[in-house]
Each structure stands twice: as C-alpha cells, then as structure tokens.
Protein backbone atom coordinates (compact mmCIF):
# COMPACT_ATOMS: atom_id res chain seq x y z
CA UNK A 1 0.00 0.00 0.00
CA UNK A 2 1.13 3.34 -1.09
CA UNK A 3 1.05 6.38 1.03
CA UNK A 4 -1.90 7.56 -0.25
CA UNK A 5 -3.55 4.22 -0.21
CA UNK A 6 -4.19 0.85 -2.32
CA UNK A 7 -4.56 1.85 -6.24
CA UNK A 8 -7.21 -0.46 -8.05
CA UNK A 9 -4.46 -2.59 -9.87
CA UNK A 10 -3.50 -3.46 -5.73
CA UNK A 11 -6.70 -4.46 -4.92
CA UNK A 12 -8.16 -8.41 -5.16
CA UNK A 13 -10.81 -10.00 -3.98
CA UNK A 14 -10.93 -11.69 -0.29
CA UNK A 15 -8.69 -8.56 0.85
CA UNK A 16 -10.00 -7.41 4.41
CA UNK A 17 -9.03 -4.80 7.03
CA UNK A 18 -10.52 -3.99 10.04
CA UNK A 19 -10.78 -1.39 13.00
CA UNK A 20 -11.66 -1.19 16.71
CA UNK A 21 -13.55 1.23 18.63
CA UNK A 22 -14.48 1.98 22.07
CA UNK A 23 -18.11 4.03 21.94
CA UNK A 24 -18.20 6.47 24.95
CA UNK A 25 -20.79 9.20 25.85
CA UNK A 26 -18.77 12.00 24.67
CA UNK A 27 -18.63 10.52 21.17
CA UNK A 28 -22.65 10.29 21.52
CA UNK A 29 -22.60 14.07 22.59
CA UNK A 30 -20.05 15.22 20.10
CA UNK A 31 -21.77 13.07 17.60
CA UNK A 32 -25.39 14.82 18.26
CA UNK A 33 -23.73 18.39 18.08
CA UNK A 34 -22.12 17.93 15.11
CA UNK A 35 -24.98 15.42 13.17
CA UNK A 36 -27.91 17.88 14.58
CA UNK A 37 -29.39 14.14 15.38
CA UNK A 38 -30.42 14.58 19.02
CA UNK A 39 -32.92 12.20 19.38
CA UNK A 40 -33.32 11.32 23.27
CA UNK A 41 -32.98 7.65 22.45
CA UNK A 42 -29.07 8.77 22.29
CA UNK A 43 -28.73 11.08 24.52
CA UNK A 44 -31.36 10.73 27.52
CA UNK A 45 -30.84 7.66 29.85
CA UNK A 46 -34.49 8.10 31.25
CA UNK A 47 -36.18 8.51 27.80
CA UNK A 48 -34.41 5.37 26.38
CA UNK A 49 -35.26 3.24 29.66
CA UNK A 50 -38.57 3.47 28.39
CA UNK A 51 -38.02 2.43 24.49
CA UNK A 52 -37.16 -1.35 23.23
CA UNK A 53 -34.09 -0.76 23.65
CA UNK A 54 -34.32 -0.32 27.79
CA UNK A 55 -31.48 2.29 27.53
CA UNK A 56 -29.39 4.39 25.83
CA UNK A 57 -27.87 3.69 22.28
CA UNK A 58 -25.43 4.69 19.88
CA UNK A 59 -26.27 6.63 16.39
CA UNK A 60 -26.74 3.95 13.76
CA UNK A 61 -24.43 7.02 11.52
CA UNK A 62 -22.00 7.26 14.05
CA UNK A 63 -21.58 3.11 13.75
CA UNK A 64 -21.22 3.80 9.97
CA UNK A 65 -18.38 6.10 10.57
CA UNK A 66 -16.62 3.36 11.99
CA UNK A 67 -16.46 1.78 8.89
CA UNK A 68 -15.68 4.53 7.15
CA UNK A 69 -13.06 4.99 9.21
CA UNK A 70 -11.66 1.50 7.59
CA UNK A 71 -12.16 2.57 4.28
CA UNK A 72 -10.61 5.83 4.06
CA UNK A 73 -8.10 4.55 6.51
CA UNK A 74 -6.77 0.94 5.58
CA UNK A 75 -8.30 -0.39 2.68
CA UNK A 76 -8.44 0.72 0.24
CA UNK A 77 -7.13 3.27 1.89
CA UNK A 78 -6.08 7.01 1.48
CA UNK A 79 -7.52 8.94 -1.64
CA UNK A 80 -10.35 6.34 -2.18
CA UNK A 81 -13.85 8.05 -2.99
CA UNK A 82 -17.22 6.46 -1.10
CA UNK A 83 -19.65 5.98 -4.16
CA UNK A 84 -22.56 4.15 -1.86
CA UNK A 85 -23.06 2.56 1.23
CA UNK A 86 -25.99 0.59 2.49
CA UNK A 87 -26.04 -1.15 5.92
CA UNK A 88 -28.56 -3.18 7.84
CA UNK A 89 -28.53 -2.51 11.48
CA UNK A 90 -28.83 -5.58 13.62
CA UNK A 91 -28.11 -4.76 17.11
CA UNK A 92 -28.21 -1.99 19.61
CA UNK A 93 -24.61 -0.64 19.86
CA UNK A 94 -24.15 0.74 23.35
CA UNK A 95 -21.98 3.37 25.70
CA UNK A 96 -19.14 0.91 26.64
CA UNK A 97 -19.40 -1.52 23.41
CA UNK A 98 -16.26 -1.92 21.59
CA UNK A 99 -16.95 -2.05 17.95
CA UNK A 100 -14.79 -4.05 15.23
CA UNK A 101 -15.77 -2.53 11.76
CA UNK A 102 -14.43 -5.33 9.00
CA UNK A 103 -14.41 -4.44 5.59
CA UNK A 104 -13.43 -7.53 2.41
CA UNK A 105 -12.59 -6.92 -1.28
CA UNK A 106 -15.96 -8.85 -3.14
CA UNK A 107 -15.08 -7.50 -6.35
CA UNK A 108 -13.22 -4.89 -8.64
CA UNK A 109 -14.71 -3.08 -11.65
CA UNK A 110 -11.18 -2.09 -13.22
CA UNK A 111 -13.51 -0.65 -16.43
CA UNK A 112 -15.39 1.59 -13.90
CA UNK A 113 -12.63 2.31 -11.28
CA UNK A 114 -14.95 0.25 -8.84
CA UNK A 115 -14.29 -1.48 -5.90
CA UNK A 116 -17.53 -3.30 -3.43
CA UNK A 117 -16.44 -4.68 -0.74
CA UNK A 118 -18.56 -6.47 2.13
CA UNK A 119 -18.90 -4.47 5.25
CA UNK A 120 -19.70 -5.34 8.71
CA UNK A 121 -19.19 -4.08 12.82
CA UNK A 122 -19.27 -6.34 15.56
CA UNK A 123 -19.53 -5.82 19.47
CA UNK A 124 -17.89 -9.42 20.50
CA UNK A 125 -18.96 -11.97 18.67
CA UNK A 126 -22.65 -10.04 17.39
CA UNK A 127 -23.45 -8.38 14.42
CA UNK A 128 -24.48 -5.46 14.58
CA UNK A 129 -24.26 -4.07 11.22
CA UNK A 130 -23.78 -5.26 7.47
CA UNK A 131 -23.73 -3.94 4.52
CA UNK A 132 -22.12 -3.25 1.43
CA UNK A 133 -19.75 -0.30 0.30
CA UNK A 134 -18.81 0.70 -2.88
CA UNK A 135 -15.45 3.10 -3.07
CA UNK A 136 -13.60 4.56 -6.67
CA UNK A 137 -9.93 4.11 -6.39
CA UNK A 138 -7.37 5.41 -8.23
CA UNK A 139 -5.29 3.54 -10.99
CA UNK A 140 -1.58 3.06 -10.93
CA UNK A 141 -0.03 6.16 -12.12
CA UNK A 142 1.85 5.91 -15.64
C-alpha cells in the first residue's frame, strides 16, 4: 500500500481490514452536536429506559463512521472516494461496546474504477451491522 492508499491494480478480492472502537458518551454528545441528530434515544438515559431498547444507544451514523473509518483509513485506503453505502442494522450498539468494523474486497470493476467490498461491525462476537460499500480508487499512475 502506497502512502496515499491501495490503487485499483492493488486491490483483489478476499482482501479485508478492520478497526476497533471503544463508543463512549462524549462521542454520543459530540456526535449529536455535530450530526444535529439529538434524538433522546441517544442522549437521555431516562427517555431510552422506556423504548425497546431499555437504555441508551449509539447513532446507527456514528456506527457507519466506523467503517468509514476502515475505508478511508486501511483499505483501500487514502484517496479512495465512497460511491454508496448501504447497511442493515442488527443490534443496539451501546456506551461501553467496543466495535470491530471489518471491511473484504468482493469485487473490482477495473472498467469503472470500482471497488464493493462487504462491510460489517461487531460488538464481541454479534453483528451489529452489514452492509455493502462501494469506493472509486485510483489507478496506478503511468
């Protein structure tokens, strides 16, 4: 990988990279300010004692950041361009839960400048999220 990431002609199928995160309350707070999304589910302990959830959770975006953080971070990397995302949310993600956003290579569109790649975040051994990303990545320079 290249400074400014993986180029397309780098990039094969079953490739994966992955991050951890810790969620804490101040990334909930910093998250509402800067979102505008302050639903009380997030943010008010005595609000989401009373939802299906029985407490507080984390911002289904701020869970999708995560893996954004993998793909502009680690693969592919620097310099890559997000295209689409879409995500099914399976769990509740909570203060406390340490997330492990996963990201694999499924295929690359060398034509297009394409790269979809299977996503997914897990707190321990649960899903809580997958989806599917697509990113354009540069070629090899001449």
């Amino acid at each position: 990988m290249s400074e400014q990431g993986y180029y397309l002609e780098d990039l094969q199928p079953g490739m994966s990279a992955a991050f951890g995160k810790t969620v804490t309350d101040a990334d909930l707070i910093l998250f509402a300010g800067v979102s505008g999304d302050t639903n009380p589910v997030h943010l008010d302990e005595e609000f989401a004692a009373q939802t299906i959830f029985k407490g507080r959770i984390a911002h289904g975006m701020l869970i999708a950041g995560v893996i954004s953080a993998v793909l502009g971070t680690r693969l592919p990397g620097p310099g890559a361009i997000y295209v689409s995302q879409s995500m099914k949310f399976l769990a509740p993600v909570r203060v406390g839960d340490t997330l492990k956003a996963s990201v694999t290579v499924r295929a690359v569109d060398y034509e297009r400048r394409r790269v979809t790649l299977d996503t997914e975040c897990r707190v321990r051994e649960t899903k809580v999220v997958v989806g599917e990303a697509v990113l354009m990545v540069q070629r090899r320079p001449a």
